[in-house]
Protein backbone atom coordinates (compact mmCIF):
# COMPACT_ATOMS: atom_id res chain seq x y z
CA UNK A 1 -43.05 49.18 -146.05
CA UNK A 2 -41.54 45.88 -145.97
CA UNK A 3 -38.32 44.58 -147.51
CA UNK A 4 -39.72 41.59 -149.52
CA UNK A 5 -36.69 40.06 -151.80
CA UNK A 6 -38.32 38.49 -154.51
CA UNK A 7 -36.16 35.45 -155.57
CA UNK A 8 -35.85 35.20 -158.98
CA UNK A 9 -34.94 32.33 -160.79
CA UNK A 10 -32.35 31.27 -163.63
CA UNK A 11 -33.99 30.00 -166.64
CA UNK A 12 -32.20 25.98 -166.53
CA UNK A 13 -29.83 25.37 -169.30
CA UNK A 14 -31.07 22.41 -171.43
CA UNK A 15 -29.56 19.20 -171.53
CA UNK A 16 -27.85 18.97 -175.57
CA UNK A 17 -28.78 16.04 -176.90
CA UNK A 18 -25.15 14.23 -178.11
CA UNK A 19 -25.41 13.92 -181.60
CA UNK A 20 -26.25 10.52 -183.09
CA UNK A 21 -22.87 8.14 -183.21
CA UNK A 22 -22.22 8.04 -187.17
CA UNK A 23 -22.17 4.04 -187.79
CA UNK A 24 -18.28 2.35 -188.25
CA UNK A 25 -18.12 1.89 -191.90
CA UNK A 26 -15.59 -1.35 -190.72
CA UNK A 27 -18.60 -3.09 -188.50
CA UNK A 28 -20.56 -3.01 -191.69
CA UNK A 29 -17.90 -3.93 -193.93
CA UNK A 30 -17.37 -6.83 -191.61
CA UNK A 31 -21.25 -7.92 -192.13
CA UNK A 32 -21.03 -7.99 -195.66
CA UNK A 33 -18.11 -10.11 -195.36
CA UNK A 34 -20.06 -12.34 -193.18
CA UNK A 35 -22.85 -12.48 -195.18
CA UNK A 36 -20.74 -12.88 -198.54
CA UNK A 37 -18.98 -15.95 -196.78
CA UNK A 38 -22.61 -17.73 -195.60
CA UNK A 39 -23.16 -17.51 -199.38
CA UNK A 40 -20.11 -19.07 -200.37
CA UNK A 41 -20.38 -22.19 -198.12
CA UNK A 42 -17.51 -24.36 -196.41
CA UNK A 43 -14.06 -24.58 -197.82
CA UNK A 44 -11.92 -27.91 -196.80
CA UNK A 45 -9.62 -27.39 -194.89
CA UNK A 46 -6.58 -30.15 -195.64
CA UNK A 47 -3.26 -28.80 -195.56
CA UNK A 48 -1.18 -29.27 -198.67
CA UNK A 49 1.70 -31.70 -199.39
CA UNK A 50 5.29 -30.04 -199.57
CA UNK A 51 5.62 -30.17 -203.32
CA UNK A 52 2.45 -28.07 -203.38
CA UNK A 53 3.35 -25.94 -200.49
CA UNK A 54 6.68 -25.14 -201.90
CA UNK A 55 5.27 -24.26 -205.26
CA UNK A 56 2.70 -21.49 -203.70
CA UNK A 57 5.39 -20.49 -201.50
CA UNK A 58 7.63 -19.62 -204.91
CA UNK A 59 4.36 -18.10 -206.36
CA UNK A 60 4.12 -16.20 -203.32
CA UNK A 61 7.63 -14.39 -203.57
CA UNK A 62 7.57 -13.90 -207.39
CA UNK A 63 4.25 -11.55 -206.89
CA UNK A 64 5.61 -10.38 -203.87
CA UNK A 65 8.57 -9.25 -205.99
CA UNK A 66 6.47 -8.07 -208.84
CA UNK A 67 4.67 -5.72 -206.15
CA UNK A 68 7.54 -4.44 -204.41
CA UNK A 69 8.24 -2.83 -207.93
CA UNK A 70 5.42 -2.39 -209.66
CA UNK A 71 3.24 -1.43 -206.21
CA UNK A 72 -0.23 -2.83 -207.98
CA UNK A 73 -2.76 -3.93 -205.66
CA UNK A 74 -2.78 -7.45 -207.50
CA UNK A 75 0.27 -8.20 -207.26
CA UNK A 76 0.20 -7.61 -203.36
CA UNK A 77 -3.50 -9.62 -203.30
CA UNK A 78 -1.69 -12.19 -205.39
CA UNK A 79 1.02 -12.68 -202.96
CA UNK A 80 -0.28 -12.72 -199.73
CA UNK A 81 -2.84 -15.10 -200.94
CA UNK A 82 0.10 -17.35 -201.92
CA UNK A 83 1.59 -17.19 -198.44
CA UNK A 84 -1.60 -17.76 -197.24
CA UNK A 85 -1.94 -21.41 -198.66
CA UNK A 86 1.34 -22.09 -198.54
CA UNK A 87 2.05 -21.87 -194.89
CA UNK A 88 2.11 -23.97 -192.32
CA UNK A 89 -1.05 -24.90 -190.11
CA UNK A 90 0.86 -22.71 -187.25
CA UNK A 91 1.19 -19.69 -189.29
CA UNK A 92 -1.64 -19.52 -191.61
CA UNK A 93 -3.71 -17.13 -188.98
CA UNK A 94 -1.29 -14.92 -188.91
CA UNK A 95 -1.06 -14.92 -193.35
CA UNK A 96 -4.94 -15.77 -193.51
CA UNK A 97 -5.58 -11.89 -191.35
CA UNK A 98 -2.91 -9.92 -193.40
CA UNK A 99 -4.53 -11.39 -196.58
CA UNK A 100 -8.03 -9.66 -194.86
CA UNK A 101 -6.37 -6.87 -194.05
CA UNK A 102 -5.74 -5.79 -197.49
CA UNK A 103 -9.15 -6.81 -198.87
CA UNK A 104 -10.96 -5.24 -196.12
CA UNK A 105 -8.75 -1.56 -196.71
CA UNK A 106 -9.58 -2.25 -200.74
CA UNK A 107 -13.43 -2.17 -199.31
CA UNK A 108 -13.23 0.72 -197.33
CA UNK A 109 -11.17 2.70 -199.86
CA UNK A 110 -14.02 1.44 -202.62
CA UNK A 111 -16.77 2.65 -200.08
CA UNK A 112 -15.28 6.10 -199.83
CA UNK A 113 -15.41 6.44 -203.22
CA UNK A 114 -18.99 6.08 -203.32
């Protein structure tokens, strides 16, 4: 009789699949804005004079006071979009992304109540 050693074999664990990458709501918030703002066209872009700038600018703080007590979106909106047109050319990135900020949250929060 002979020692044979039969070799026996483990059964390979399969490879899981990852599961499928849920999409970024925000990536398709941000092509609906796109889209939204190919169907709205160009907007000029020539700054204001002062007596105009200074009047959005006061519009600007009297919502922005409004929503520091009152806390309504619209007021907030209202404000920032003031600030936005009121600024100067230097700083109206910085207004102009706050402003789409707080629209693009308002989307999100409106898409998770879906």
């Amino acid at each position: 009789m002979t020692d044979e050693k039969t070799e026996t074999t483990a059964p390979k664990p399969t490879a899981k699949k990852a599961p499928a990458r849920k999409p970024d709501p925000m990536a398709r918030i941000i092509a609906d804005m796109k889209e939204a703002g190919k169907a709205l066209g160009g907007f000029g872009t020539k700054d204001h004079d002062e007596a105009k700038r200074r009047a959005y600018d006061q519009l600007a703080a009297s919502w922005g006071r409004d929503h520091a007590i009152t806390g309504e979106y619209a007021s907030g909106l209202l404000s920032l979009s003031f600030e936005a047109v009121a600024c100067y050319r230097r700083e109206k990135r910085y207004a102009l992304l706050q402003l789409a900020a707080v629209a693009l949250a308002e989307v999100e929060r409106l898409d998770g109540a879906e």
